[in-house]
Structure formats: C-alpha cells, structure tokens
Protein backbone atom coordinates (compact mmCIF):
# COMPACT_ATOMS: atom_id res chain seq x y z
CA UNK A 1 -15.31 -67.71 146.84
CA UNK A 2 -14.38 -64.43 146.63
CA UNK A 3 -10.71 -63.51 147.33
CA UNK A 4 -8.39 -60.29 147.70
CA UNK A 5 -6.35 -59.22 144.12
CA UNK A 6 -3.20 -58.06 144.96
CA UNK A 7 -1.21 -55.41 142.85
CA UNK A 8 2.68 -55.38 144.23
CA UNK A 9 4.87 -52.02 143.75
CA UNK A 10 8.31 -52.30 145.06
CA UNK A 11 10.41 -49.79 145.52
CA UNK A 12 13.76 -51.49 145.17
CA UNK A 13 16.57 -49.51 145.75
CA UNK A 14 15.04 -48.69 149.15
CA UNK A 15 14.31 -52.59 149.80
CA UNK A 16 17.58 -54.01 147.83
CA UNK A 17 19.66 -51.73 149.55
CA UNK A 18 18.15 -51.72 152.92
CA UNK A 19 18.54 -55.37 153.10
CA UNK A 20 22.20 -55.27 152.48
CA UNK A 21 23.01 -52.43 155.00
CA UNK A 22 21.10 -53.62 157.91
CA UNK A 23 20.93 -57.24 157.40
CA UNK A 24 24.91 -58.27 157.02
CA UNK A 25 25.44 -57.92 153.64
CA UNK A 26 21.84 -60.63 152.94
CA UNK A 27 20.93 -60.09 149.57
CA UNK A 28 17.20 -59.37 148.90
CA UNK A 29 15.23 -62.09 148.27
CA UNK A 30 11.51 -61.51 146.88
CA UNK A 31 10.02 -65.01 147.61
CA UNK A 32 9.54 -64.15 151.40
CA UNK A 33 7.35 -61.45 150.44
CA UNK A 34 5.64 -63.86 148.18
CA UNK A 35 4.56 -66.00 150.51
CA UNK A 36 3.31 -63.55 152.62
CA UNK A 37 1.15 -62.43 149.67
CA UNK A 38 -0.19 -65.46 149.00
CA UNK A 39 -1.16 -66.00 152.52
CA UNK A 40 -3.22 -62.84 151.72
CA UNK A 41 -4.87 -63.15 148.37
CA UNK A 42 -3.74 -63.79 144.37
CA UNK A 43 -1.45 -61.29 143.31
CA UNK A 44 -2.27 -59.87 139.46
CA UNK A 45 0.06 -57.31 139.18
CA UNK A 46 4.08 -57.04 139.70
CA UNK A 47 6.09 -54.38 139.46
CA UNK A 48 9.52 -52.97 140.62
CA UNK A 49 11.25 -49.27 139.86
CA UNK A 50 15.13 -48.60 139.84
CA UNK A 51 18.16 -48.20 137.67
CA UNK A 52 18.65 -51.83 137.29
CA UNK A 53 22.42 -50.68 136.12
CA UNK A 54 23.02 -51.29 139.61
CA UNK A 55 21.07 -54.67 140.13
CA UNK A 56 21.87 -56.86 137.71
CA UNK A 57 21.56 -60.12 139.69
CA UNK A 58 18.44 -58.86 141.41
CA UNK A 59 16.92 -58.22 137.85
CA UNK A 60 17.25 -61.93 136.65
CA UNK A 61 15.85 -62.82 140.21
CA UNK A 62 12.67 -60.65 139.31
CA UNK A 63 12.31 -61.94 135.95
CA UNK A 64 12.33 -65.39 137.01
CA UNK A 65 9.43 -64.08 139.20
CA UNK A 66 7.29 -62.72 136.39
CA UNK A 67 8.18 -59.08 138.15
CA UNK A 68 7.90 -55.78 135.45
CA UNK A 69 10.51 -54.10 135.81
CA UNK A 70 10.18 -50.25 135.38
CA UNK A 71 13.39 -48.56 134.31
CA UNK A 72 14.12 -45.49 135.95
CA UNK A 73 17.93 -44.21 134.53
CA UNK A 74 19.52 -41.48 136.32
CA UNK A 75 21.98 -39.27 134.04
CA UNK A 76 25.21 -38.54 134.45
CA UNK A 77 25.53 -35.34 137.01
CA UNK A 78 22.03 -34.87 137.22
CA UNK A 79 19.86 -36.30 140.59
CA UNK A 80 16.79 -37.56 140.28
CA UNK A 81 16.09 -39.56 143.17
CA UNK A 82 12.68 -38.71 143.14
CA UNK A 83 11.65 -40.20 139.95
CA UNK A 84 11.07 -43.43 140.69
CA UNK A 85 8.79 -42.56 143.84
CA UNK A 86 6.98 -40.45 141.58
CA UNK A 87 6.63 -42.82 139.04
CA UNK A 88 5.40 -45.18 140.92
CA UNK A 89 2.63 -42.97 142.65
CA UNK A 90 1.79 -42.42 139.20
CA UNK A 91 0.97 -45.70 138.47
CA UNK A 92 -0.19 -47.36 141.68
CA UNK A 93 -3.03 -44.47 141.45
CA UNK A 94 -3.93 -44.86 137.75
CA UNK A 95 -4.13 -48.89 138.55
CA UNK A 96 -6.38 -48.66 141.54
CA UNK A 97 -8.79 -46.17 139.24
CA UNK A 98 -8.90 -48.37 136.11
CA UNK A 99 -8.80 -51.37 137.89
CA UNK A 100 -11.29 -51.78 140.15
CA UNK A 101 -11.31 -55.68 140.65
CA UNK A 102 -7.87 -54.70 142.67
CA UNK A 103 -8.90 -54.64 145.99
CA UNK A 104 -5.12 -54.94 147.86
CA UNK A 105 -2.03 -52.73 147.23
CA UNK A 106 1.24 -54.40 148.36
CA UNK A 107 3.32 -51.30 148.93
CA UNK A 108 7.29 -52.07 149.50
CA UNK A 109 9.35 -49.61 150.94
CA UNK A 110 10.70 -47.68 153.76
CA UNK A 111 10.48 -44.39 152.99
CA UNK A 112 7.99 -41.84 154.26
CA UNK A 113 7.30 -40.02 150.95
CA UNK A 114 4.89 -42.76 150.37
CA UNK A 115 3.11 -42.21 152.85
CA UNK A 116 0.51 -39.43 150.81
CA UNK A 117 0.38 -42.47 148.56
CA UNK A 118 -1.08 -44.95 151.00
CA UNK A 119 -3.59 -42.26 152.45
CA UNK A 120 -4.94 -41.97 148.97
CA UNK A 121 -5.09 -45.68 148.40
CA UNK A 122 -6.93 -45.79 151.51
CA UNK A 123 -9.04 -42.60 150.59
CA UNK A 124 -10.09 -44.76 147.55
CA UNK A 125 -11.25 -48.10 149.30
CA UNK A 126 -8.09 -49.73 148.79
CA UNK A 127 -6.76 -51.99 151.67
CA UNK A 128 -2.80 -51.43 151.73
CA UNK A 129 0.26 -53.77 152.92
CA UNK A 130 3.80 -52.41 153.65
CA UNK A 131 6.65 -53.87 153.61
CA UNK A 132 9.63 -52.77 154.64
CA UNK A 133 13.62 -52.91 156.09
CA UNK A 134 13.11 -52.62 159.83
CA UNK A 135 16.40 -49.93 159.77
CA UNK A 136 15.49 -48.30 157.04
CA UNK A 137 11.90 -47.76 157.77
CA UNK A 138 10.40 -44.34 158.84
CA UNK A 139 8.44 -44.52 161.78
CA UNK A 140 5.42 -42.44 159.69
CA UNK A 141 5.04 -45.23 157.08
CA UNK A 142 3.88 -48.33 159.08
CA UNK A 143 0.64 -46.58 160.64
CA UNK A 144 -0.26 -45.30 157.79
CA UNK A 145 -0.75 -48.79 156.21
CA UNK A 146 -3.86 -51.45 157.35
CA UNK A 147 -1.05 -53.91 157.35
CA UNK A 148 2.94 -53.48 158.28
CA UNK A 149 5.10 -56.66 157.72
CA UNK A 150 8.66 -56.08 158.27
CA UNK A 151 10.84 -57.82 155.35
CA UNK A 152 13.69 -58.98 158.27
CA UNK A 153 10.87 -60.90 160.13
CA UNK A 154 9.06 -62.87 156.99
CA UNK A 155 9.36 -66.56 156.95
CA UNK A 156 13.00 -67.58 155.37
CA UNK A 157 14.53 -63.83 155.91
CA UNK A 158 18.01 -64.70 157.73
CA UNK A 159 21.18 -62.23 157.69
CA UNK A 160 23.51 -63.31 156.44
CA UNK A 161 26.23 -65.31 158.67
CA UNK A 162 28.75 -63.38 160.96
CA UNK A 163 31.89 -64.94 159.39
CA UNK A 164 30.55 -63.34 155.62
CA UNK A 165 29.57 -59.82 156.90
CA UNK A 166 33.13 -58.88 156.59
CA UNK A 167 33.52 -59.39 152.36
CA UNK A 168 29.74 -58.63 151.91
CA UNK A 169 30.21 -55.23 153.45
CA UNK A 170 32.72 -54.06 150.70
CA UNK A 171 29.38 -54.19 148.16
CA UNK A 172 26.86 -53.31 150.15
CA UNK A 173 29.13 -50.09 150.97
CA UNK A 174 29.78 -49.86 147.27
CA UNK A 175 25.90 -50.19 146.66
CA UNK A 176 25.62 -47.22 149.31
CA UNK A 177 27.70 -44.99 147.06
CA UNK A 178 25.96 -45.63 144.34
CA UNK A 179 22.31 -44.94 145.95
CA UNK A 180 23.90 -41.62 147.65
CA UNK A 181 24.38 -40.62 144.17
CA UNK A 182 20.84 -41.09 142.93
CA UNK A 183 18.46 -40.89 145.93
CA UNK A 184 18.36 -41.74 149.62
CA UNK A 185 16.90 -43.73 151.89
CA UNK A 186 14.08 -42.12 153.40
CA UNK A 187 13.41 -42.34 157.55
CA UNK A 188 16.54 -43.35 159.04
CA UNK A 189 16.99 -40.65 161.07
CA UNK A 190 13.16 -41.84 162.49
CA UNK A 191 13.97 -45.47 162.25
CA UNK A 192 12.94 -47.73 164.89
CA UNK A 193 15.67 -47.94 167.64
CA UNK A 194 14.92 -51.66 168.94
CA UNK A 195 14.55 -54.63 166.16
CA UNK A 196 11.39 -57.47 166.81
CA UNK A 197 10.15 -60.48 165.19
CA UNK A 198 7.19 -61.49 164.03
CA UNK A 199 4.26 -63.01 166.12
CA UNK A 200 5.07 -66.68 167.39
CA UNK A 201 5.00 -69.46 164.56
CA UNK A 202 2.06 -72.15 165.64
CA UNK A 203 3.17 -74.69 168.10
CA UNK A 204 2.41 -77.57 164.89
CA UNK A 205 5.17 -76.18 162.70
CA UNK A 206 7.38 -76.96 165.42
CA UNK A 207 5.75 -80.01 165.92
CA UNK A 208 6.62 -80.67 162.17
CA UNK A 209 10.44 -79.56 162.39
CA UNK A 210 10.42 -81.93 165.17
CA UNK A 211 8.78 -84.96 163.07
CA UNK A 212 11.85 -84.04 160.35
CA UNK A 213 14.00 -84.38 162.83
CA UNK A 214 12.89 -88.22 163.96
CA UNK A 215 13.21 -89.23 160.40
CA UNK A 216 16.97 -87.77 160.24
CA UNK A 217 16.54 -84.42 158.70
CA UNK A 218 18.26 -82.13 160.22
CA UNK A 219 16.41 -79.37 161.26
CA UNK A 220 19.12 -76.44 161.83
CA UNK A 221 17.64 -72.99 160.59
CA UNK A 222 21.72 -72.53 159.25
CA UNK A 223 21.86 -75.24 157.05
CA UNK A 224 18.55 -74.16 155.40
CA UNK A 225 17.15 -77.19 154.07
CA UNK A 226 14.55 -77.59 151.35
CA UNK A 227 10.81 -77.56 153.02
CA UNK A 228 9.43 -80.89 153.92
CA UNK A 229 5.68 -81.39 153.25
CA UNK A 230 4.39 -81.38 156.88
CA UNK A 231 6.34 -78.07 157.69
CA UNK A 232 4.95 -76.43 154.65
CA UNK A 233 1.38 -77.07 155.10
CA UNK A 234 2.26 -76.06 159.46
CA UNK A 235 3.85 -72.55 158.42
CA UNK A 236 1.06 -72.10 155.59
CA UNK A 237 -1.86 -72.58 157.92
CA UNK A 238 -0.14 -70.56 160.52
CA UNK A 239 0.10 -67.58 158.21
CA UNK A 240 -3.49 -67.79 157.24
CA UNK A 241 -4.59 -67.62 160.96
CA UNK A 242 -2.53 -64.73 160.99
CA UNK A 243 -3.87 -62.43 158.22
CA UNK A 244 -7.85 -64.22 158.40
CA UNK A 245 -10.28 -63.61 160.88
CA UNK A 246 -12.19 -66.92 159.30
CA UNK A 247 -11.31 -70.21 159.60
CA UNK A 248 -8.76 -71.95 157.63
CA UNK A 249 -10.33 -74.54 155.57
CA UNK A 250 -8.80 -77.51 153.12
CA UNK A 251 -9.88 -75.58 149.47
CA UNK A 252 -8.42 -72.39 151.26
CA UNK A 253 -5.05 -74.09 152.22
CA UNK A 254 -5.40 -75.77 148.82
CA UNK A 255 -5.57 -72.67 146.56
CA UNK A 256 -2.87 -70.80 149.12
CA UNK A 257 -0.19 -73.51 148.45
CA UNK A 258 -0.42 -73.52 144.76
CA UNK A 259 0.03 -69.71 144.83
CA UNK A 260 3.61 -70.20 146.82
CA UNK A 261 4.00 -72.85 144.05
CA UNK A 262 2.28 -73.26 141.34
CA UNK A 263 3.40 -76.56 140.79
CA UNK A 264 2.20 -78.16 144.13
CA UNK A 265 0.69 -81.31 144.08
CA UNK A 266 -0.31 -83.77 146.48
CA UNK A 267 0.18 -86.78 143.66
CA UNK A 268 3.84 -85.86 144.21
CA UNK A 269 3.80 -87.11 147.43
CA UNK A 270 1.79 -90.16 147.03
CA UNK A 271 -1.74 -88.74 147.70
CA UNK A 272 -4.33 -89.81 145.43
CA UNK A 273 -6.26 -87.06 147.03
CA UNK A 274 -5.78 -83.44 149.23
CA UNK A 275 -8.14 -84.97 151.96
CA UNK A 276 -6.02 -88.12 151.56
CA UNK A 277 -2.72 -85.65 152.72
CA UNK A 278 -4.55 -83.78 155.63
CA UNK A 279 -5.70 -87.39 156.75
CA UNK A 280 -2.01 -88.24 157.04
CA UNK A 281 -0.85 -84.93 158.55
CA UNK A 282 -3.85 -85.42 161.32
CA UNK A 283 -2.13 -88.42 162.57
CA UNK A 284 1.12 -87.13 162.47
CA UNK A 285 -0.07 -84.61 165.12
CA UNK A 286 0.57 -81.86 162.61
CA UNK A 287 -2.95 -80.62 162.16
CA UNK A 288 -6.41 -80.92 163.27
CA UNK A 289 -9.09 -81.72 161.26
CA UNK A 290 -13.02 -80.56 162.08
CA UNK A 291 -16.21 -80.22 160.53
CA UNK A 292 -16.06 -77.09 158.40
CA UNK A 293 -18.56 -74.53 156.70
CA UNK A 294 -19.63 -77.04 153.52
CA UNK A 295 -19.01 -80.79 153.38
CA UNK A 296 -15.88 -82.37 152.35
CA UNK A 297 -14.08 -78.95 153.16
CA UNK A 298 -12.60 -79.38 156.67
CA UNK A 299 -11.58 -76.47 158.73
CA UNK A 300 -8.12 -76.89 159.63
CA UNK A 301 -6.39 -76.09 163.31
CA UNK A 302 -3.02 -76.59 164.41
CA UNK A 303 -2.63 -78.12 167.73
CA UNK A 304 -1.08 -77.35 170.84
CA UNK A 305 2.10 -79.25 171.38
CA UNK A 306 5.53 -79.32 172.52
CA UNK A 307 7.26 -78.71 175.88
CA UNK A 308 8.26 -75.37 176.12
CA UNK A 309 9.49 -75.79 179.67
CA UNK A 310 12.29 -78.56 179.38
CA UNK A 311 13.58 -75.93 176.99
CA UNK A 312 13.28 -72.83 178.92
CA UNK A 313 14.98 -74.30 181.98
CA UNK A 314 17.99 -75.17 179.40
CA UNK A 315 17.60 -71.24 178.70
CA UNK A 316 17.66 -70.11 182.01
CA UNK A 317 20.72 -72.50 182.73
CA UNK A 318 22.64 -71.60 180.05
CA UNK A 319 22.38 -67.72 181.01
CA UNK A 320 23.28 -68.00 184.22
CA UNK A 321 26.78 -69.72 183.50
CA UNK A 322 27.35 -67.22 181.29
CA UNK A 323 26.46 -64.67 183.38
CA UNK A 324 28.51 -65.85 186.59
CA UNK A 325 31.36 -66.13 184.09
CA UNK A 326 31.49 -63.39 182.11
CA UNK A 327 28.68 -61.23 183.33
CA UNK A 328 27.31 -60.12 180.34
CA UNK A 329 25.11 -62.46 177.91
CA UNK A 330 24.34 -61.32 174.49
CA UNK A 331 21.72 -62.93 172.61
CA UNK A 332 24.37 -63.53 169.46
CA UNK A 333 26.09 -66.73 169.77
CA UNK A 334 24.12 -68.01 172.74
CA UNK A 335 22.10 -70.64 170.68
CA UNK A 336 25.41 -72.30 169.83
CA UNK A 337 26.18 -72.44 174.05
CA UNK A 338 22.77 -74.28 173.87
CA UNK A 339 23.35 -76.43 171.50
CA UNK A 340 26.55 -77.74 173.18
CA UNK A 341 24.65 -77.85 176.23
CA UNK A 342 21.82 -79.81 174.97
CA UNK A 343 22.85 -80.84 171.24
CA UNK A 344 19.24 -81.78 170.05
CA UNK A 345 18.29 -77.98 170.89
CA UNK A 346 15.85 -76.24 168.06
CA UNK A 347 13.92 -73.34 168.95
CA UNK A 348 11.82 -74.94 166.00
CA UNK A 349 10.72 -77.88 168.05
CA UNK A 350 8.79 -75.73 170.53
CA UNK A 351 6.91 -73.75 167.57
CA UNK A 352 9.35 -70.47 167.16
CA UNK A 353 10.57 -68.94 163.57
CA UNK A 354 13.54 -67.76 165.02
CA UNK A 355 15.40 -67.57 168.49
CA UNK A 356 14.55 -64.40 169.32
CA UNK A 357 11.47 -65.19 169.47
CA UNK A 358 12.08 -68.26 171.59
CA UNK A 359 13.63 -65.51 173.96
CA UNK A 360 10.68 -63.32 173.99
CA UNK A 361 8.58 -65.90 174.85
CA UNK A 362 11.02 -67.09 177.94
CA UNK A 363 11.07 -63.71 179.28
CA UNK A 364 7.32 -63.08 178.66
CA UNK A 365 7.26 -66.54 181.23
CA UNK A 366 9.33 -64.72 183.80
CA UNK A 367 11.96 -67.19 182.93
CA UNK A 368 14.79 -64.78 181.69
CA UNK A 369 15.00 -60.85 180.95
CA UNK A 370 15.67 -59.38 177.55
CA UNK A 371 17.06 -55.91 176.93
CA UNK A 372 18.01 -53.95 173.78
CA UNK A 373 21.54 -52.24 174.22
CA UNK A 374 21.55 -49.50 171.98
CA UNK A 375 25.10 -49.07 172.58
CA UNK A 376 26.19 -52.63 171.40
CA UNK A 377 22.93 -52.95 169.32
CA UNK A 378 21.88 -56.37 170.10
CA UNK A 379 19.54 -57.85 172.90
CA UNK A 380 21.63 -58.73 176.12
CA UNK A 381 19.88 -61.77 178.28
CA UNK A 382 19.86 -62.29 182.43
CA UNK A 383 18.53 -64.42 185.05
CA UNK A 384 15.75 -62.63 186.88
C-alpha cells in the first residue's frame, strides 16, 4: 500500500521560542508534532536549523528523536538572522529535486518568509504541512500550505500551569533577548487576534478516558498520565479520520501506531493477535468493527457515545452563578468551579481534547456564549 514520505524542516528558534512566549513559559516538545506526522504518512527525513548555543536541552531532546541538527552560528556583532531560513530553503528545495520518492514536506514555522518556499514546493508537486505557534504565526503562511496544524492545538500541547508562568517567564524573556539579537520572529504584527482549538476529538476517546476512569485511573488532563491502550488506539483512529478521506482500517491503524512507537506491540498487552485487541476494544464500546476493503482487515469506526447534555446543563449552571455573582466569567479557572460542582467532571468523558473545546461545542448548542476579550485576552463565558 502505498503511503505519503514525509521530509520534516523545523525552524526552531521560531517554534522553540514561540512556544515559550505565548504558551506560559511550556517548553517545546517535538513528539506532538510526531504524532501528527505519523497520522499522515512515514517520515524519512528530520531536520532542525538554529544556534543550538542557545538550546541545549532542546538539542538532547532532538537527538533522542533521531532529528539532524543543522548548525547555524551567529558571530559576535554581526546579524544573520536570515541564514538559517535561507539555509533551509536551500535544502528543502534540493531534497524535493533529488528525492523524488518524497511526496510530503512538513514545514515548521511561523514566519512568512517561507512562504515563497511553500509556493515552490507546491509548484513542484509537493503536498506541504505547516506547523506553527498560533501567536507567532503570520496570517500569510497558513493559506499558503495544503495543511495548517497549529503546534498549541496538537494532541498533548498544554501551557504550562498558571502558578509556574511567573519563574518560567524570566527564561523565556532571556531566550527573547537572545533571538532579538540574531533574528526575529516573523508575523506578529499579522498574528491571529483570537486563539482556537483543534476540531472535536471522537466521542470514543472520551468514551475511553471514561473506561480509565471506572478502573481508577484518574483521568485529569493536569496530572498527565501515561496513555492507556484503549485511549491510544481512540485518539489514533480519530486523527486518521481527520487527515484521510478513506477509511481507517486494522493494517492502517497497525502501521500508524508503530510509527508513534516503534516499539508497540499488542503481545505487551496480552494479545496473541492485533484482531485479538480490536476484538476487545469492540466490546469495550471503544471502537467499531466492520467489514473492510480485503478480508481479515476490518475498517475501523468510533462510535457515538456519551451524554453531552448532563454536562452542558452543569455548564450552563455553573456560569450563571458566576455570573449573578461576579458578573463576569472567564473561561480560566472555570473547569475547577465545575469540578467542585460536579467532582467526576472531565471534558474527556464527552469526547473533547481540551475544555475549550467543550465550550465551543456548548455554545455551538445554544447552551452558553463564548467571546474573545482582546483586552483581557482570554474567552469570557455567559448565559444566553
């Protein structure tokens, strides 16, 4: 079966430092856009361009994902912030002529200069990928590209927590020094004014948080805890319905998981076989199993569960005793005022990645409305 080859470019300084200005201090973490990769096709080629003089952490993080890194020094009292851009034209160009089996460019930035770069890629039959820092995007790059994912909305992207943005600000200003020195971040001036997530998670992977949660796992998106099988397979099968107009079949799931790890195997969970596993996930509610293209390959569906609206009356609720007390509800901290409301509340449960997204969906429903204050910057909530 014949799938996409992936060549990633990242431009890290844009990326690194983009996700440490405008996500709390987060530091940038490359398996998110991974997984999202391997959702898409089998990624041959890695590579990331800065002065790694200032990202020495990040650099061991890359190595340990079999990134090259290109070094791209910058001199003492000279600028040359364009080097690595240019560099990295360079090469994404000579790659997509000498390789022609590369059929996918990943390319990972923010700023517009790229954007002649992704026209020619284009120009030259070559389907193209952003990926960028919502804030530190320019508003020319994204519709330039056949596919936009924005790096704060990938599966296992969170800022970092309120209480650390305090001490993480210190480096990420200090990083900010640094990068004024060398280069800038292009298209903040044209970044996009209001943040959004990505589209709604499958209603099965909430399903799946939900089975965790039966078996006494807890399932809090803050305390981050390590993947359990069924809610693997869920989010994998929802991010090939995503980025696949075909249907999701077992060998396709198959060869997707062992490119998040390469290590996967379903003998490690007590499956003699991959059927075996599906078999068991099927009556778990977690997926649905039907005839697919070729026998003993099953397409794979995720069903329609949950009860979204036992939890969007606790929404609605919730906002308007805020609201008659204090008259203004922002979104921050109101999942906590949920949660002591209605302790067993997970936006998980009812299929969501994140709560914003749980809040999209209740005003979408009529149920509550949702407004970006530019002022405060962050969503404000109110009963209809």
């Amino acid at each position: 079966m014949d799938e996409d080859r992936i060549a990633l470019f990242l431009d890290y300084e844009n990326l690194a430092l983009g996700a440490r200005e405008h996500l709390g201090g987060a530091p940038f973490d490359l398996k998110p856009i991974s997984d999202a990769l391997a959702e898409r096709g089998r990624v041959v080629a890695r590579r990331a361009y800065a002065d790694w003089s200032y990202f020495d952490d990040d650099r061991r993080m890359l190595t340990r994902s079999h990134v090259e890194l290109i070094e791209m020094p910058q001199r003492m009292g000279a600028s040359r912030k364009n080097a690595a851009d240019i560099k990295m034209a360079v090469d994404a160009i000579e790659l997509a002529f000498s390789k022609d089996y590369i059929s996918t460019f990943a390319v990972c930035t923010g700023d517009s200069d790229f954007t002649p770069l992704v026209h020619k890629l284009r120009e030259l039959n070559k389907r193209v990928i952003g990926f960028g820092v919502r804030d530190s995007t320019s508003r020319l790059l994204p519709p330039a590209c056949d596919e936009f994912l924005f790096y704060d909305n990938l599966e296992g992207v969170e800022p970092a927590p309120e209480t650390t943005r305090s001490s993480e600000g210190g480096a990420a200003r200090g990083a900010k020094r640094a990068k004024s020195s060398t280069r800038r971040t292009a298209g903040s001036a044209g970044s996009s004014p209001e943040p959004s997530d990505r589209s709604a998670e499958s209603s099965a992977a909430g399903a799946a948080a939900e089975t965790m949660s039966s078996r006494g796992i807890d399932d809090d998106e803050d305390s981050a805890p390590p993947p359990d099988l069924a809610v693997l397979v869920a989010q994998t099968v929802a991010g090939l319905q995503q980025s696949s107009a075909g249907p999701v079949t077992a060998s396709t799931l198959k060869r997707t998981l062992l490119r998040k790890d390469p290590t996967f195997s379903e003998a490690d969970h007590g499956f003699r076989a991959f059927g075996e596993l599906l078999e068991k996930l099927q009556t778990r509610s977690i997926v649905e199993l039907v005839p697919g293209p070729a026998k003993g390959d099953p397409e794979i569906r995720l069903p329609e569960v949950g009860d979204r609206a036992e939890a969007f009356a606790l929404l609605r609720r919730v906002v308007a005793d805020v609201q008659a007390q204090d008259g203004r509800v922002s979104l921050s901290g109101l999942k906590d005022q949920l949660r002591r409301s209605e302790p067993g509340f997970s936006e998980k449960k009812q299929g969501y990645r994140s709560f914003l997204q749980f809040c999209k969906a209740a005003q979408a429903d009529g149920v509550v409305e949702l407004d970006w204050d530019s002022t405060g910057r962050e969503y404000v909530l109110r009963v209809p």
